[in-house]
Structures are given as C-alpha cells and as structure tokens.
Protein backbone atom coordinates (compact mmCIF):
# COMPACT_ATOMS: atom_id res chain seq x y z
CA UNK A 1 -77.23 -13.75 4.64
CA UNK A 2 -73.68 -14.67 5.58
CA UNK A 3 -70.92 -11.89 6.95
CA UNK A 4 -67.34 -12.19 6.40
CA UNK A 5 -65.85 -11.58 9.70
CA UNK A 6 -63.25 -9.01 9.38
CA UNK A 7 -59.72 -9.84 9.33
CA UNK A 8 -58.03 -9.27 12.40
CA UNK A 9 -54.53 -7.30 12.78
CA UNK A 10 -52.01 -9.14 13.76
CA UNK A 11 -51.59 -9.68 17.42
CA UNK A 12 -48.68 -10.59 19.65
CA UNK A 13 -49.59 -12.19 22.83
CA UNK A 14 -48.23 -10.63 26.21
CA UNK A 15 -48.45 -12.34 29.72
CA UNK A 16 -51.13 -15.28 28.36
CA UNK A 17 -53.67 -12.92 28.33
CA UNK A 18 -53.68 -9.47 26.65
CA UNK A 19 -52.90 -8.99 23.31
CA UNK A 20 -50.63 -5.63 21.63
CA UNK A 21 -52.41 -3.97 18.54
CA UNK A 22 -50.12 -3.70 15.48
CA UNK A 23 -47.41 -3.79 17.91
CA UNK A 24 -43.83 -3.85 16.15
CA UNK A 25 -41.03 -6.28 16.63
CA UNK A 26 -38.02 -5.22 18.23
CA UNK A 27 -34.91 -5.10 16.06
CA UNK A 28 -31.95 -5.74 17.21
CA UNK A 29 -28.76 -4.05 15.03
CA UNK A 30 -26.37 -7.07 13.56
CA UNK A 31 -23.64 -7.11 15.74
CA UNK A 32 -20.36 -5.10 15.04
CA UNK A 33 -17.17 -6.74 14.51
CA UNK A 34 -14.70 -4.56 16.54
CA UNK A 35 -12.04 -7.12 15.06
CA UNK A 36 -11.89 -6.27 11.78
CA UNK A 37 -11.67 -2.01 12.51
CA UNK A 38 -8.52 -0.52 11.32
CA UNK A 39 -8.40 1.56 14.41
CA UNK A 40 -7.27 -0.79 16.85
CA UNK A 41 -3.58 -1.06 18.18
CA UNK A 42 -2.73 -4.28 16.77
CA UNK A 43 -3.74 -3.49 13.06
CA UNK A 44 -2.24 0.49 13.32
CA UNK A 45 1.06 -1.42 14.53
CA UNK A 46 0.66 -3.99 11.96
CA UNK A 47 1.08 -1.36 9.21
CA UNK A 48 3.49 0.50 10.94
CA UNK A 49 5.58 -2.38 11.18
CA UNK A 50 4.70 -3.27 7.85
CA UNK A 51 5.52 0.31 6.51
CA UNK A 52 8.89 0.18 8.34
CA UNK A 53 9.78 -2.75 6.89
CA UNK A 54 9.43 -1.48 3.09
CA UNK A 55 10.92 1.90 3.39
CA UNK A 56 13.97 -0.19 5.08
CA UNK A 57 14.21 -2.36 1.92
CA UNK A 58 14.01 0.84 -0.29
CA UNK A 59 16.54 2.48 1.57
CA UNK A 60 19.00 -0.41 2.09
CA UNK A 61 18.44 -0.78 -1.74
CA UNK A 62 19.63 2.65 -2.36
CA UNK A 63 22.34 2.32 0.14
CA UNK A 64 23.92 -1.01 -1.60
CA UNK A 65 23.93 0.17 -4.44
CA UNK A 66 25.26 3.68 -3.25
CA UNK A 67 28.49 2.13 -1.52
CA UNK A 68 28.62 -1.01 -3.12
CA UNK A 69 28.35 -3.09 0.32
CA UNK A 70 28.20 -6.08 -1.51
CA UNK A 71 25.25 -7.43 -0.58
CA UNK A 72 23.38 -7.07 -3.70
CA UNK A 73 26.13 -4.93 -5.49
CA UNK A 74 29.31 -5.73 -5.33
CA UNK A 75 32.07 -3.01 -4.42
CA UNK A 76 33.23 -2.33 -7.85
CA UNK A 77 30.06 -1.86 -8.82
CA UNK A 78 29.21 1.08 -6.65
CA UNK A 79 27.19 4.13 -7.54
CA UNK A 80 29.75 6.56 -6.15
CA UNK A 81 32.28 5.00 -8.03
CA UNK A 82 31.31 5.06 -11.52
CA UNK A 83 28.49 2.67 -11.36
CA UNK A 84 25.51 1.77 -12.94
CA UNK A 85 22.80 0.81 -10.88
CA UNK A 86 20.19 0.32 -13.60
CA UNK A 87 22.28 -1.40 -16.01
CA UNK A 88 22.63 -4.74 -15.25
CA UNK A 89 18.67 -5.13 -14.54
CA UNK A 90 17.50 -3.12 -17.59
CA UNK A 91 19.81 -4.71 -19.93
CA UNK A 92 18.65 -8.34 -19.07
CA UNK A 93 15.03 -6.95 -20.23
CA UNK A 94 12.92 -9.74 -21.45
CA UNK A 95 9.47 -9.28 -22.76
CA UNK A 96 7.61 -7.65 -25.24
CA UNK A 97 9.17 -4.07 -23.64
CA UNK A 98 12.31 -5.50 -23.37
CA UNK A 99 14.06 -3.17 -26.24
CA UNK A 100 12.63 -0.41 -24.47
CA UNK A 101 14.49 -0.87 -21.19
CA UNK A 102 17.76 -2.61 -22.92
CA UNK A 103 18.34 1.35 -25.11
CA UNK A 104 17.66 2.81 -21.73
CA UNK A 105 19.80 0.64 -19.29
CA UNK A 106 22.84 2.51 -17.82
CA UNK A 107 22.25 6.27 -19.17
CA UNK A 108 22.72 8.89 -16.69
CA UNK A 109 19.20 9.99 -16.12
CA UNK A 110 17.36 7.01 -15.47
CA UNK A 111 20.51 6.38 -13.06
CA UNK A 112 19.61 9.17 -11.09
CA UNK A 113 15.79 8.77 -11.21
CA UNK A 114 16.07 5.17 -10.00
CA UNK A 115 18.59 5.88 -6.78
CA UNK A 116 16.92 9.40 -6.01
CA UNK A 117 13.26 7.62 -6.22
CA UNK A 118 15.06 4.64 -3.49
CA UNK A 119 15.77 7.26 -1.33
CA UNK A 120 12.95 9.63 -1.65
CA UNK A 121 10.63 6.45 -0.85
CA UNK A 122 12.74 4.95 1.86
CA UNK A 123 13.20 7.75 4.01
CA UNK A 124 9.15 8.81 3.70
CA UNK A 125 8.03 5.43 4.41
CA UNK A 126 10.41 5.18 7.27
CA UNK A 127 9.38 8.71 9.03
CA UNK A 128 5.70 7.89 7.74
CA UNK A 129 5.63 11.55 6.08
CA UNK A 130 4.23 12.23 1.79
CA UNK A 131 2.77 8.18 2.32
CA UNK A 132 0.86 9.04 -0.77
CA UNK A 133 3.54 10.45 -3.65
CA UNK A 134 5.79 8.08 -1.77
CA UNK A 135 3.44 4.78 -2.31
CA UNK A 136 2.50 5.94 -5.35
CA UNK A 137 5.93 6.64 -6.83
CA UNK A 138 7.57 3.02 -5.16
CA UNK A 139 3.94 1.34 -6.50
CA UNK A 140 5.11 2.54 -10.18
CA UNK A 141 8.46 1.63 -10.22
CA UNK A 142 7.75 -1.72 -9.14
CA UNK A 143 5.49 -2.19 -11.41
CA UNK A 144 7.96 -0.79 -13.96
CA UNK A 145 10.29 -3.77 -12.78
CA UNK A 146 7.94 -5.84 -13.32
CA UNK A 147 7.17 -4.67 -17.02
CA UNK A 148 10.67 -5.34 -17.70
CA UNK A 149 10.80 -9.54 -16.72
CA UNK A 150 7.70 -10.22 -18.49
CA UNK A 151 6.46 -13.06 -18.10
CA UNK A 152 7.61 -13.73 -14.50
CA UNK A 153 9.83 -16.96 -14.27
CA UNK A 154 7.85 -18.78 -12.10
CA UNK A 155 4.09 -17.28 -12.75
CA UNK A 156 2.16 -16.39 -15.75
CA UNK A 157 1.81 -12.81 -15.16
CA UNK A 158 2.15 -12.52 -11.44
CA UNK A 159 4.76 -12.06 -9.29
CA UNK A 160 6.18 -10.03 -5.89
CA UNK A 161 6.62 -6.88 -7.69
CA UNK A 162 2.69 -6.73 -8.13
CA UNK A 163 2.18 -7.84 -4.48
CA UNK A 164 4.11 -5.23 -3.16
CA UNK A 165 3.01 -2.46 -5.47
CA UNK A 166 -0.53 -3.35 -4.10
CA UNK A 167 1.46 -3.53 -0.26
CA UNK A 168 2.04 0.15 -0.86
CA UNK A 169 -1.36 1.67 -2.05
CA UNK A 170 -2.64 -0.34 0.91
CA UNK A 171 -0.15 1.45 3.12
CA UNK A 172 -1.27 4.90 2.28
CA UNK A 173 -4.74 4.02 1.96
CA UNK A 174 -4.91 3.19 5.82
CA UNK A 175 -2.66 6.39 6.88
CA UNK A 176 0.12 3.77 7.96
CA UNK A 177 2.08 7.06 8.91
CA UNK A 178 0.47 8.34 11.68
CA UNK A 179 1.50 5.00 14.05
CA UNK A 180 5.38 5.01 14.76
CA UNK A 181 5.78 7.88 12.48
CA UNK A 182 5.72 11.32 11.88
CA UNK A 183 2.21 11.52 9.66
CA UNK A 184 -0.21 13.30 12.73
CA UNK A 185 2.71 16.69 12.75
CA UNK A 186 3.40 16.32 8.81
CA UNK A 187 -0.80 16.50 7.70
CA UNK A 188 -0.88 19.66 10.34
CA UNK A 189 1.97 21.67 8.64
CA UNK A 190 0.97 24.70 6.14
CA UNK A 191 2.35 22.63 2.99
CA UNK A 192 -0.01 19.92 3.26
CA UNK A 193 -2.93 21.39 4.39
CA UNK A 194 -2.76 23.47 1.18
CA UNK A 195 -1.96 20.14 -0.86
CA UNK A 196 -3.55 17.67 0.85
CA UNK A 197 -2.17 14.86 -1.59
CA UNK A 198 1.20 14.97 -0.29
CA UNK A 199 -0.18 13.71 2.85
C-alpha cells in the first residue's frame, strides 16, 4: 500500500545546515523620499518666495492703478483722480459673457470691489496672514478675468489666469504663511482660533 509523504512547510536554510520552521521573511519598509516633503527649508522658502511674489503683483496692481504710475495705467487714468480701473478691461469683454461684463464695466461698485479685493489680497499674501479668504478671493477674480477674454488669444481655453488661480489654492493649501510671514502669530490669535477658515 503506498503513503503519500506529507508535504513539508516551507523551510529557509540557515548556516548550510539547520533549517527555520515557517520562519517569515523580513520586510523591509520602501524607502521614504525626504525630497519630496513639504517640510523642508527649500520647499517652505519656495512658497514663501512664491507667495511674496503674488501678493507684490496684487499690490503693485492696486497701487498703479491707485496713482496712475504709468506703468500699466497711465496718470490720467488714475483711481484717485476720477478713474476707472475696471473699465477699460470689462468693456473689451469678448466671449459668450461678454455683455455681462461690458453693462458692468466702469460703475462705481465693481470699481471699488476690484481695487479693495487688490489690496485686501496683496497685503495678506505679503504678511502671510487670512492665506485662505485671501487665495480664495484672488483665485475667483482671476478666474473672473478670465471669464471675460473667452477664448484666450493664444489657447483654446487655457491661459495664465487659470495657472495662477491654481498658484493660489496651492499657496494656502501648503500654509505658505507661516515661512517669511506672519501665519504661526495670526492662527494663535482669538479670531482665528474661533474661525479657523480665516487662517
């Protein structure tokens, strides 16, 4: 009568000679890539910088058009003056909004929402305070610019208003404000710790 010999466990062979029991394998834990963590220096001062740089062109938007420095707007054309800062950009509308923005250009409301929103989101982007009402305010108005050049001259439906729109969520999404700014004491005081979304 024949036997089936029972099947052995597996067996891992040690020194030649003895032999481990159901012994496991090691694992060894995939390797971290310290590169790509947001918490080193470089990439915190990468955003910074980054963060600097677009509250600076908010602000120096608001500024030009302020004082007409002539720049972007010439001295004639200044705010303080008698100015229209939305005017000349609404009322060149193209696109299927385009009669929207054109009835809209110039009147004194959207005047004073459009230089009050340059300066609310320049000077919180530059002291790195309210990054998310701030990104999320400057990520809507350039996407409302964008809305009113549709389509883009040199892209179907793309163009740097989108790119920086996106810059800015990704700005408040990292906490750019807490490197070369003034985000660590603004998320401590007694405002934002009740409301944490104007951190």
């Amino acid at each position: 009568m024949s036997t089936t010999a029972p099947v052995p466990h597996s067996t891992e062979t040690v020194n030649g000679g003895g032999s481990l029991i159901d012994s496991p394998r090691p694992t060894r834990s995939a390797p971290t890539d310290q590169s790509a963590s947001s918490d080193r220096p470089f990439v915190r001062y990468l955003w910074a910088v980054t963060r600097l740089c677009m509250g600076w062109t908010f602000l120096w938007a608001f500024i030009d058009k302020t004082f007409g420095l002539g720049h972007g707007t010439p001295s004639d054309g200044a705010w303080i003056d008698g100015g229209n800062p939305t005017e000349g950009f609404l009322s060149g509308s193209v696109g299927p909004f385009s009669s929207f923005y054109q009835e809209i250009a110039g009147t004194g409301v959207v005047n004073l929402l459009f230089m009050v929103g340059l300066l609310g989101i320049g000077v919180a982007l530059l002291l790195g305070i309210a990054m998310r009402p701030a990104c999320i305010a400057g990520a809507t108005m350039l996407v409302l610019m964008w809305s009113a050049s549709l389509p883009p001259e040199n892209n179907l439906f793309l163009d740097d208003h989108i790119i920086l729109a996106l810059l800015l969520i990704g700005l408040a999404a990292v906490g750019a404000g807490k490197t070369l700014g003034l985000g660590e004491r603004w998320a401590r005081t007694a405002v934002v710790r009740r409301y944490s979304w104007l951190a």
